[in-house]
Protein backbone atom coordinates (compact mmCIF):
# COMPACT_ATOMS: atom_id res chain seq x y z
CA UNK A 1 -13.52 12.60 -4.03
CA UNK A 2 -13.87 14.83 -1.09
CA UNK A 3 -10.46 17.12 -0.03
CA UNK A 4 -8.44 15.60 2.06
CA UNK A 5 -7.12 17.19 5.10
CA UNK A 6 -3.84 16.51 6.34
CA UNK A 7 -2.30 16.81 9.76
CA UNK A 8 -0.84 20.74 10.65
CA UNK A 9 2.29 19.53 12.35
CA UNK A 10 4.14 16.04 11.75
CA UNK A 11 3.29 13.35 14.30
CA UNK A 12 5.47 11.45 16.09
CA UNK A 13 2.97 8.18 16.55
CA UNK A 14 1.46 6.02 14.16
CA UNK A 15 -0.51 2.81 14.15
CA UNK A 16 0.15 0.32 11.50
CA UNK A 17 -2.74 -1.65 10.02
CA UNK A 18 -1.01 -4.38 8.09
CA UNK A 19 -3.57 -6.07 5.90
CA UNK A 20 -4.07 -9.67 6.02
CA UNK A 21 -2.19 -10.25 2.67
CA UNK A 22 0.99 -8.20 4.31
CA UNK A 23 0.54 -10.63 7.75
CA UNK A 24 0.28 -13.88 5.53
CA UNK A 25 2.24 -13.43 2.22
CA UNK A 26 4.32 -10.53 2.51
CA UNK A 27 5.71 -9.65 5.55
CA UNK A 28 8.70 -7.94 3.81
CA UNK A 29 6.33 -5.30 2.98
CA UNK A 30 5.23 -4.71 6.18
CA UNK A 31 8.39 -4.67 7.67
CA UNK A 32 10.01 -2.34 5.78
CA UNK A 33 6.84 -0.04 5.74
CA UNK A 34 7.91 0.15 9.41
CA UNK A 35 11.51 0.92 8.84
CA UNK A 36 10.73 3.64 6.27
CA UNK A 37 8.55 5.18 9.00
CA UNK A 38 10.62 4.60 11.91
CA UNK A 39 13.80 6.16 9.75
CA UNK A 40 11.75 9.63 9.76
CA UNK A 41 11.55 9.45 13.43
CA UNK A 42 7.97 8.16 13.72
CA UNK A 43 7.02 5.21 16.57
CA UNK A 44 5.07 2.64 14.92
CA UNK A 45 2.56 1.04 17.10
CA UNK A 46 1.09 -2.66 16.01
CA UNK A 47 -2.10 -3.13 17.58
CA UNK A 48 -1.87 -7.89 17.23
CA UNK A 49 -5.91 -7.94 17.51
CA UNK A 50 -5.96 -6.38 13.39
CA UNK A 51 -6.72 -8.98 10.99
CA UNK A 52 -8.89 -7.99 7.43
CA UNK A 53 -10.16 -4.97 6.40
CA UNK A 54 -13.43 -6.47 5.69
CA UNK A 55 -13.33 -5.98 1.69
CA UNK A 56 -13.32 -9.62 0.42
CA UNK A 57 -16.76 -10.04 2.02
CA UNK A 58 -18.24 -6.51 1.21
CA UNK A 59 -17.34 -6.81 -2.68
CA UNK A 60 -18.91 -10.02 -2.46
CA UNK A 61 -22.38 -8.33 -1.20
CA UNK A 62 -21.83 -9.63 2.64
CA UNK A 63 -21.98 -6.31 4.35
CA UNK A 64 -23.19 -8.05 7.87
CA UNK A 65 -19.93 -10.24 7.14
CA UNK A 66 -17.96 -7.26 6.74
CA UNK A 67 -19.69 -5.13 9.46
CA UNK A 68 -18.42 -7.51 12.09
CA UNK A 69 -14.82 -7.76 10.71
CA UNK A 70 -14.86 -4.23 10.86
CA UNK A 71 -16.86 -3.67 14.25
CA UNK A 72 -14.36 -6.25 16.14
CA UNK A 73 -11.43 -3.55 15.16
CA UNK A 74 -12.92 -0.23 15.63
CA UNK A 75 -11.44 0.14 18.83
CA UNK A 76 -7.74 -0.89 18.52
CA UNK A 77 -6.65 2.15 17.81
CA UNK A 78 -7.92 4.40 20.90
CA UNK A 79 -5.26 7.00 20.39
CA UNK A 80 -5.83 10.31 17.45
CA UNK A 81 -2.42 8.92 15.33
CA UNK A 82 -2.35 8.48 11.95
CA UNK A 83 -3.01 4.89 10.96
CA UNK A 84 -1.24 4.12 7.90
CA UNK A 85 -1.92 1.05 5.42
CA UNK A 86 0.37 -0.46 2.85
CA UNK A 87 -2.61 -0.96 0.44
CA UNK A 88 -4.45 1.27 -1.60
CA UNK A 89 -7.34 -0.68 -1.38
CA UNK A 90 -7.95 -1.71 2.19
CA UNK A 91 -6.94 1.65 2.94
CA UNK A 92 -9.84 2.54 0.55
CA UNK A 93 -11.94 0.02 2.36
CA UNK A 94 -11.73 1.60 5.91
CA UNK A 95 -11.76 5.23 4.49
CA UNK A 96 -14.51 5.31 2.68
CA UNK A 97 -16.80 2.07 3.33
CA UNK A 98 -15.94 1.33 7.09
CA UNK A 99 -18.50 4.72 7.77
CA UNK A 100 -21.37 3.03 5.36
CA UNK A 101 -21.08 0.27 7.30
CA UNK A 102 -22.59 1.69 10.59
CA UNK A 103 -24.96 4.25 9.23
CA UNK A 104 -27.40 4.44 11.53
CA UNK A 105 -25.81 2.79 14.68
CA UNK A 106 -25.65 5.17 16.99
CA UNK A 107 -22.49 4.51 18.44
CA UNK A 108 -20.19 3.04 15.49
CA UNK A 109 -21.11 5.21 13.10
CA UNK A 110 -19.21 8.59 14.27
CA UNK A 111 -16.58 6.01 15.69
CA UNK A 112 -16.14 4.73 12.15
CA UNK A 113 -16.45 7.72 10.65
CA UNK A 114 -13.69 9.42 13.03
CA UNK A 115 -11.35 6.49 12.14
CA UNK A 116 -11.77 6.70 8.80
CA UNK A 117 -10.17 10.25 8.61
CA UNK A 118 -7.30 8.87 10.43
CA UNK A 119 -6.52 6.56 7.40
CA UNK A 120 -4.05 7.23 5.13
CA UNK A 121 -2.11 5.02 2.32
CA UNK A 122 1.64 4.86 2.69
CA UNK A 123 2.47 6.46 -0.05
CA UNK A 124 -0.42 9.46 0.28
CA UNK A 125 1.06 9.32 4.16
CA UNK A 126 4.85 9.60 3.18
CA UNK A 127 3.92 12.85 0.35
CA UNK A 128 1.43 14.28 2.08
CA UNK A 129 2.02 13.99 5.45
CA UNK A 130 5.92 13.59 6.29
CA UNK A 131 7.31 15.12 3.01
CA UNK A 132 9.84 12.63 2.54
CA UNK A 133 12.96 13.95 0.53
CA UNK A 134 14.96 11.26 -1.61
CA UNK A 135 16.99 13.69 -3.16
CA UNK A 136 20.49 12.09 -1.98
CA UNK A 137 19.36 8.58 -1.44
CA UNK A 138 21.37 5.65 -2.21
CA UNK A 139 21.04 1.73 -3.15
CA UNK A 140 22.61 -0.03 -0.26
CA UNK A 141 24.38 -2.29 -2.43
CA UNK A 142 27.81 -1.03 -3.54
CA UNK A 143 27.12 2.97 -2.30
CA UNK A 144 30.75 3.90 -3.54
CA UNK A 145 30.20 3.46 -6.84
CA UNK A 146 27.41 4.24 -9.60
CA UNK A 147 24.59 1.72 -9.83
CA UNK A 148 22.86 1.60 -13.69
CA UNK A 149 19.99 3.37 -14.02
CA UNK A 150 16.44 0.80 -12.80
CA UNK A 151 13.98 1.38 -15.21
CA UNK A 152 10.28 0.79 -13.40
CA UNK A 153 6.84 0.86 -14.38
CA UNK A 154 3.44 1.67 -11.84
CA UNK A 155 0.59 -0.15 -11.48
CA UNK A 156 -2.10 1.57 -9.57
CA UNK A 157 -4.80 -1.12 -7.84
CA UNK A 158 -7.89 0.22 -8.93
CA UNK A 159 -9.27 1.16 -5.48
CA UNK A 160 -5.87 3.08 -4.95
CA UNK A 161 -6.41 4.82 -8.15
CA UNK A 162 -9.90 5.75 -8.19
CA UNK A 163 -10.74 5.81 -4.00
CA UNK A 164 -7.99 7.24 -2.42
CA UNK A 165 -6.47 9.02 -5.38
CA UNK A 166 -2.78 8.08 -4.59
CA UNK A 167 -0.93 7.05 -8.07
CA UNK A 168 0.23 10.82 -7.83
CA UNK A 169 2.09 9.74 -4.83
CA UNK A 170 3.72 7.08 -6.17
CA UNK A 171 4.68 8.62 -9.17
CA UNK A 172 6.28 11.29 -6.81
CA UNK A 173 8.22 9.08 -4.81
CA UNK A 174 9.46 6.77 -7.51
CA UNK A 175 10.02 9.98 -9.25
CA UNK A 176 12.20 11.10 -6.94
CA UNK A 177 14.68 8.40 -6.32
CA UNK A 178 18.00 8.67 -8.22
CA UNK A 179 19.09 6.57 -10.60
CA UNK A 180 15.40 5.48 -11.10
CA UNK A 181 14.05 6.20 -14.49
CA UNK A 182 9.44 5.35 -14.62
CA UNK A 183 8.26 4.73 -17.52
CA UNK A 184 4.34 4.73 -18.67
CA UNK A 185 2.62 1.37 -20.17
CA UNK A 186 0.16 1.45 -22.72
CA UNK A 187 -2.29 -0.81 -19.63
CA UNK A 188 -1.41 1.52 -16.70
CA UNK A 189 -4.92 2.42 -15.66
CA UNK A 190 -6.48 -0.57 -15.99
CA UNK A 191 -6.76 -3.61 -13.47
CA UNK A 192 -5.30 -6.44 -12.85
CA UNK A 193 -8.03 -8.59 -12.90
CA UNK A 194 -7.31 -9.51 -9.35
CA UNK A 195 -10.26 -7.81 -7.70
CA UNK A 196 -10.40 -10.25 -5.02
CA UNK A 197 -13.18 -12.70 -5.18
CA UNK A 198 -13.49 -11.37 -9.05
CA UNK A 199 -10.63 -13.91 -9.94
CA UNK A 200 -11.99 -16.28 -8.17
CA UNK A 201 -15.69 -16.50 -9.68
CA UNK A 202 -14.41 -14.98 -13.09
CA UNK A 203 -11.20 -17.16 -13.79
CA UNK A 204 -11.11 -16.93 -17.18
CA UNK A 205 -11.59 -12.89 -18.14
CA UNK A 206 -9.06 -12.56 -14.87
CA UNK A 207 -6.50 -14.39 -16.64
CA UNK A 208 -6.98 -12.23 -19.58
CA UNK A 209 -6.37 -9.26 -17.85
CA UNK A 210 -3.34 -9.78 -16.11
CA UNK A 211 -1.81 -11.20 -19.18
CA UNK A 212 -2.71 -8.27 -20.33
CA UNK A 213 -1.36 -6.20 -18.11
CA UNK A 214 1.84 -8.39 -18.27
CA UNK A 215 2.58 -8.06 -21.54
CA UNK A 216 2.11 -4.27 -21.46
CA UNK A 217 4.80 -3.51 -18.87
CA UNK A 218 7.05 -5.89 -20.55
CA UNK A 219 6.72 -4.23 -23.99
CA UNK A 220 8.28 -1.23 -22.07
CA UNK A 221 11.71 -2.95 -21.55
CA UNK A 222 11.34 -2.37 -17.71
CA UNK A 223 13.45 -4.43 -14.90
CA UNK A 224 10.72 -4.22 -12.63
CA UNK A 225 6.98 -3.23 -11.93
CA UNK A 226 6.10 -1.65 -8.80
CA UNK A 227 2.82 -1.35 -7.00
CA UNK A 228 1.65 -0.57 -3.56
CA UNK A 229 -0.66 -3.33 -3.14
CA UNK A 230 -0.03 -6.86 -2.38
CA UNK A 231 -3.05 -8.75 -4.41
CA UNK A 232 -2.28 -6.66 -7.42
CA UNK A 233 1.55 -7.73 -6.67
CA UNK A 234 0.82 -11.58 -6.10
CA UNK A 235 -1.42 -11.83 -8.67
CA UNK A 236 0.51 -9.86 -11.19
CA UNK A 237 3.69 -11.78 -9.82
CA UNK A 238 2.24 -15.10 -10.90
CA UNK A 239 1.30 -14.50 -14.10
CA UNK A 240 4.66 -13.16 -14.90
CA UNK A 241 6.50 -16.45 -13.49
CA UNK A 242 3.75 -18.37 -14.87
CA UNK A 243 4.23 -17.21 -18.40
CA UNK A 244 8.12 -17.17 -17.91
CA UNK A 245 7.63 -13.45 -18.63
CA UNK A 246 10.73 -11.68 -17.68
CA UNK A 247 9.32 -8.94 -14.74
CA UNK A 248 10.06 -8.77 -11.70
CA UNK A 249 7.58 -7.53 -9.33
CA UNK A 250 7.92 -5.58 -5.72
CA UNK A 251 6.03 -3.93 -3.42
CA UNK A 252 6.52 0.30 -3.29
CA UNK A 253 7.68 -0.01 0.27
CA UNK A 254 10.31 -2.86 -0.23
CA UNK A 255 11.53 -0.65 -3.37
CA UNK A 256 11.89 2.68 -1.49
CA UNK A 257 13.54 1.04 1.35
CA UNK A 258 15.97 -0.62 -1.16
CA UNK A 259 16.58 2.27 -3.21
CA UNK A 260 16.82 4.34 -0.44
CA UNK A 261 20.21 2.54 1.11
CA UNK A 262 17.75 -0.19 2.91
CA UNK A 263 20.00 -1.59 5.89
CA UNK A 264 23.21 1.04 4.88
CA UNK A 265 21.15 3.96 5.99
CA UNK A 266 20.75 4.32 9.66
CA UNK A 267 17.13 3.85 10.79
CA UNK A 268 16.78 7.18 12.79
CA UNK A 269 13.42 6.37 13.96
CA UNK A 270 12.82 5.98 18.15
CA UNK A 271 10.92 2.29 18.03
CA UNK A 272 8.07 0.37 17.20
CA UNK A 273 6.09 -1.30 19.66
CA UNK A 274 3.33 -4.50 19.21
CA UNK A 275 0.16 -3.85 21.07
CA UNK A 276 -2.09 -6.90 23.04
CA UNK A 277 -5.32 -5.09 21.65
């Protein structure tokens, strides 16, 4: 994985790049991806033009598909901010596939590629970038007295993991938080079986997987698993309900905002503002 090079001062802008799972099945996530940003002072900016990253079609070998979902977004975010995804994996997707895209075209490909160094995972972005200090962070819910101890486990989506290199930011944040105690699983590194279109065509070893994956971070004892990416989190969501396993399931941002006082804490952040691009 090449090294990563990270803003020199703190910015004050950001775009937002929701992902089409955030816009359609969790908008919680979204939204409080905002107000963790906005709290450290940041303006979000929401260009409404954004729709997928592209990476249902490309894993599926459509890269003319994908090249045009891409190519009809390459220029909705005209200013140098940081654009920061909720996903490990369609962060992954515009990082590191948006460029291979356009090879060749002589006028996406540097425009891709120049984009793609602006994208950063929320977690990576709230480490790495605005060195965000939980150290006296609260639950919102009853602040005056001492909550019990919520005992999590991770799970990494595999392009997360392996593309952007980020479960060491989760671990740090989650790590962190007070009264939060993480605890490995035997399946941690392995997927979900999600994979997009992979449960889709491959039903069957999906399903395996995910009970899998289930069963491991029950075995723990945990209250809740948390990951940063919503197909992981529906799909790992589901099974749980559907075998009446007891897990509950939430994304990283809607935890950290939560554990972090949520609504009790005053957003300090300046505004965010939806774009007509």
């Amino acid at each position: 994985m090449p090294h990563r090079h990270y803003p020199p001062r703190r910015p004050t802008d950001v775009y937002l790049f929701a992902t089409c799972l955030v816009d359609l099945f969790v908008p919680q996530a979204g939204l409080d991806a905002v107000r963790l940003l906005e709290r450290e002072g940041l303006t979000v900016h929401f260009p409404r033009a954004q729709s997928c990253c592209g990476q249902p079609a490309y894993s599926s070998g459509n890269p003319e598909h994908a090249r045009a979902v891409a190519r009809a977004q390459l220029n909705l975010f005209p200013q140098p901010w940081p654009i920061v995804v909720p996903s490990g994996s369609c962060a992954g997707m515009m990082r590191h596939h948006w460029p291979r895209l356009f090879v060749g075209d002589p006028v996406n490909e540097a425009r891709a590629e120049r984009l793609g160094e602006r994208i950063y995972e929320l977690a990576e972005f709230l480490v790495r970038v605005l060195e965000v200090d939980f150290a006296d962070a609260v639950p919102a819910a009853q602040p005056d007295e001492q909550p019990p101890t919520e005992r999590v486990v991770l799970h990494t989506s595999c392009a997360a993991r392996r593309e952007m290199g980020t479960r060491e930011h989760g671990v740090a944040l989650i790590d962190a938080l007070p009264g939060v105690a993480r605890i490995d699983h035997e399946r941690e590194a392995e997927c979900c079986g999600f994979g997009g279109t992979f449960s889709l065509k491959h039903p069957d070893i999906s399903g395996a997987m995910v009970r899998d994956k289930v069963a491991s971070a029950c075995a723990t004892g945990c209250d809740r698993l948390v990951t940063a990416d919503c197909g992981c989190m529906l799909n790992i969501g589901h099974a749980a309900r559907h075998e009446g396993a007891p897990l509950a399931v939430e994304h990283l941002a809607t935890f950290l905002w939560r554990r972090t006082g949520g609504d009790a804490r005053a957003v300090q952040g300046r505004s965010s503002k939806t774009e007509d691009q």
